[in-house]
C-alpha atoms as a PDB file:
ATOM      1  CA  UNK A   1      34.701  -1.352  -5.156  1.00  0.00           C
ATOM      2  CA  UNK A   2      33.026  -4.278  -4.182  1.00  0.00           C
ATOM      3  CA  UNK A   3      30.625  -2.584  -2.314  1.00  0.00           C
ATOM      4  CA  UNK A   4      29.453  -0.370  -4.886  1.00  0.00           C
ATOM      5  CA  UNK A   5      28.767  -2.951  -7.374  1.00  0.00           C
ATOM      6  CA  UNK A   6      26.365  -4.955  -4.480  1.00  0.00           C
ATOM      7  CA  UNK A   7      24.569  -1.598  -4.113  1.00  0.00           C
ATOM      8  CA  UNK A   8      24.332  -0.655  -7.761  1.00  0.00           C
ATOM      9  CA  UNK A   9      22.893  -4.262  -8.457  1.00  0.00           C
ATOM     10  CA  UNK A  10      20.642  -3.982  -5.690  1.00  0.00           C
ATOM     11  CA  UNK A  11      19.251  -0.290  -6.618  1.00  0.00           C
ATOM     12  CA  UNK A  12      18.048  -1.616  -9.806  1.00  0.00           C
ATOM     13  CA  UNK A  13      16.817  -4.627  -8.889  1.00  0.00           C
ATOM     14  CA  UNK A  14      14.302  -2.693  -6.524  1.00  0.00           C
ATOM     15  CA  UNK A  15      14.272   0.856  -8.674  1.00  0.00           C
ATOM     16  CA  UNK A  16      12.613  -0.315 -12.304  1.00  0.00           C
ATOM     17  CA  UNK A  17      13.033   2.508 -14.836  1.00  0.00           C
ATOM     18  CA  UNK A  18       9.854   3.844 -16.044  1.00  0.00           C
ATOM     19  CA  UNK A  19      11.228   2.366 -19.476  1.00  0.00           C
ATOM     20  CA  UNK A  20      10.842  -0.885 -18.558  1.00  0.00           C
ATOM     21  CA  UNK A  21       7.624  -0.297 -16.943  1.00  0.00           C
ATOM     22  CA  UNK A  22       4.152  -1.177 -19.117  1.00  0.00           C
ATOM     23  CA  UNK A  23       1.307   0.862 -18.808  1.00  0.00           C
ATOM     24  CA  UNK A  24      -0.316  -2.388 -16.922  1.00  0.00           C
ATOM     25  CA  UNK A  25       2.223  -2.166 -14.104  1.00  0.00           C
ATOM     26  CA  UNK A  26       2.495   1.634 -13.157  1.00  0.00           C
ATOM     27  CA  UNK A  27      -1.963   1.004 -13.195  1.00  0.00           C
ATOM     28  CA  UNK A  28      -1.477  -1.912 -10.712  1.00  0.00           C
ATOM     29  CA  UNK A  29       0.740   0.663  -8.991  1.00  0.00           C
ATOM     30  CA  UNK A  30      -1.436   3.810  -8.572  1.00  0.00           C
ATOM     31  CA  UNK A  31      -4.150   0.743  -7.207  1.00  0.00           C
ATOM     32  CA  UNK A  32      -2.398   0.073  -5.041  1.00  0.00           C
ATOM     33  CA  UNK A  33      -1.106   3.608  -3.648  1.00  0.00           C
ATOM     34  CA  UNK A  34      -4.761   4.415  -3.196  1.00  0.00           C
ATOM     35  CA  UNK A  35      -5.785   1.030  -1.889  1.00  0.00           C
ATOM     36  CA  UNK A  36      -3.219   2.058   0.943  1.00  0.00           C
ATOM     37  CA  UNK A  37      -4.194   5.872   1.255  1.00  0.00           C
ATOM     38  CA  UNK A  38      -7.801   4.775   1.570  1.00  0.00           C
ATOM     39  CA  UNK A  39      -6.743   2.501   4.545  1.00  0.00           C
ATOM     40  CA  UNK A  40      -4.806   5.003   6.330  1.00  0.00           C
ATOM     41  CA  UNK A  41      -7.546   7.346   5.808  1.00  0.00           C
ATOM     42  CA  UNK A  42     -10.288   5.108   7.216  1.00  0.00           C
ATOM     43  CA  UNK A  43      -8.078   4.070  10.218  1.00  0.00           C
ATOM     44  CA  UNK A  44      -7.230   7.604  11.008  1.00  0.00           C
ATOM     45  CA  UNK A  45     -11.110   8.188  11.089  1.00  0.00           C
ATOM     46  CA  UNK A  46     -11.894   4.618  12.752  1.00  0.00           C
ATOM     47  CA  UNK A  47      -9.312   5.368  15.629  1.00  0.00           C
ATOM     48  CA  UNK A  48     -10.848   9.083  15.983  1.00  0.00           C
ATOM     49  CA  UNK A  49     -14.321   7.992  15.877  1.00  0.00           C
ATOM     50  CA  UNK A  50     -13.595   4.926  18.672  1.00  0.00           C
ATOM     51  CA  UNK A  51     -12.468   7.284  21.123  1.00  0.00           C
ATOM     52  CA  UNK A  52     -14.439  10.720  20.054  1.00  0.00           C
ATOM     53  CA  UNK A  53     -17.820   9.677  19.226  1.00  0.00           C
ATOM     54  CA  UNK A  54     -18.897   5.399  19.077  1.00  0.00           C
ATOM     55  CA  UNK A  55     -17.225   2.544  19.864  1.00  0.00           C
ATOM     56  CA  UNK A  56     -18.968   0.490  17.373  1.00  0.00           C
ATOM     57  CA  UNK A  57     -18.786   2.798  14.760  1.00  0.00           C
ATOM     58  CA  UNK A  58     -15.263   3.269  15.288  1.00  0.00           C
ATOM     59  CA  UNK A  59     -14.814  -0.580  15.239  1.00  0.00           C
ATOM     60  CA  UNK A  60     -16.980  -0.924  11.571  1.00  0.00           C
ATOM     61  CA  UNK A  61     -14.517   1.845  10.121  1.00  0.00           C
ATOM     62  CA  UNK A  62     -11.674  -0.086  11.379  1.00  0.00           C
ATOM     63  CA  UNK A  63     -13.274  -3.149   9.794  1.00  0.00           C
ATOM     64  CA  UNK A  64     -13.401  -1.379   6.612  1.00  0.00           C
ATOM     65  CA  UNK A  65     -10.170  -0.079   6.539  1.00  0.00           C
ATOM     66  CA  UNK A  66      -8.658  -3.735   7.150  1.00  0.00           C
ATOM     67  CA  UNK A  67     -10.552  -4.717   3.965  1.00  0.00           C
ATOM     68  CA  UNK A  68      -8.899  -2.346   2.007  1.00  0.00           C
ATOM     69  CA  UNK A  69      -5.175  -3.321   3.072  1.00  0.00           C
ATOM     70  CA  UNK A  70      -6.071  -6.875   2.785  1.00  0.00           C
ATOM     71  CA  UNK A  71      -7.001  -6.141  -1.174  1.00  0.00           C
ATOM     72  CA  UNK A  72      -3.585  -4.483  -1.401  1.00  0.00           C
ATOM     73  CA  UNK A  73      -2.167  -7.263   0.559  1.00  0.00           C
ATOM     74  CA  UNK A  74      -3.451 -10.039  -1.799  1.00  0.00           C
ATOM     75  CA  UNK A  75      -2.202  -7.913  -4.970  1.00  0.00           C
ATOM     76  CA  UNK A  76       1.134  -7.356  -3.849  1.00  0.00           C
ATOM     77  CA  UNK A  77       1.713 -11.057  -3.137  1.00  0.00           C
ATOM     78  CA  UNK A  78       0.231 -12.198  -6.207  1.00  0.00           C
ATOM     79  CA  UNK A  79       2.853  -9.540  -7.137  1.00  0.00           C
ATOM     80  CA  UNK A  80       0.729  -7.424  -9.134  1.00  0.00           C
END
C-alpha cells in the first residue's frame, strides 16, 4: 500500500496534467523538443560528414549542434 502511494505521488509530481499547464509552458516545451531534435539532427550530419566527406566541416556542424543543446541546456535549468 505504501508503495503505491510513493509511486502515485511521484507520477504526478513529474506527469503535470495538461490542465494545469499554461499556454506559456507547453510553448517553452515544444522549444525545447525542437531545440533537441535540431541537435540530434546536426550531430547525426556532423558525425556523417567527419568521417564521409571533411573533417573540418564535420567538426563546425558538431560545433553547431553543441550550441543548440547548450540553449536547451540553459532553459531547462532556468527551468523554463
Amino acid at each position: 500500500m505504501i508503495e503505491q502511494d510513493e509511486l502515485r505521488r511521484s507520477y504526478h509530481r513529474h506527469h503535470h496534467s495538461d490542465d494545469n499547464a499554461d499556454n506559456g509552458s507547453r510553448r517553452w516545451f515544444l522549444l525545447r523538443q525542437c531545440l533537441n531534435a535540431a541537435f540530434l539532427i546536426l550531430s547525426v550530419a556532423g558525425i556523417t560528414l567527419w568521417y564521409t566527406y571533411s573533417r573540418d566541416i564535420g567538426i563546425y556542424t558538431l560545433i553547431a549542434a553543441t550550441a543548440f543543446k547548450f540553449a536547451e541546456l540553459s532553459m531547462r535549468i532556468m527551468n523554463l
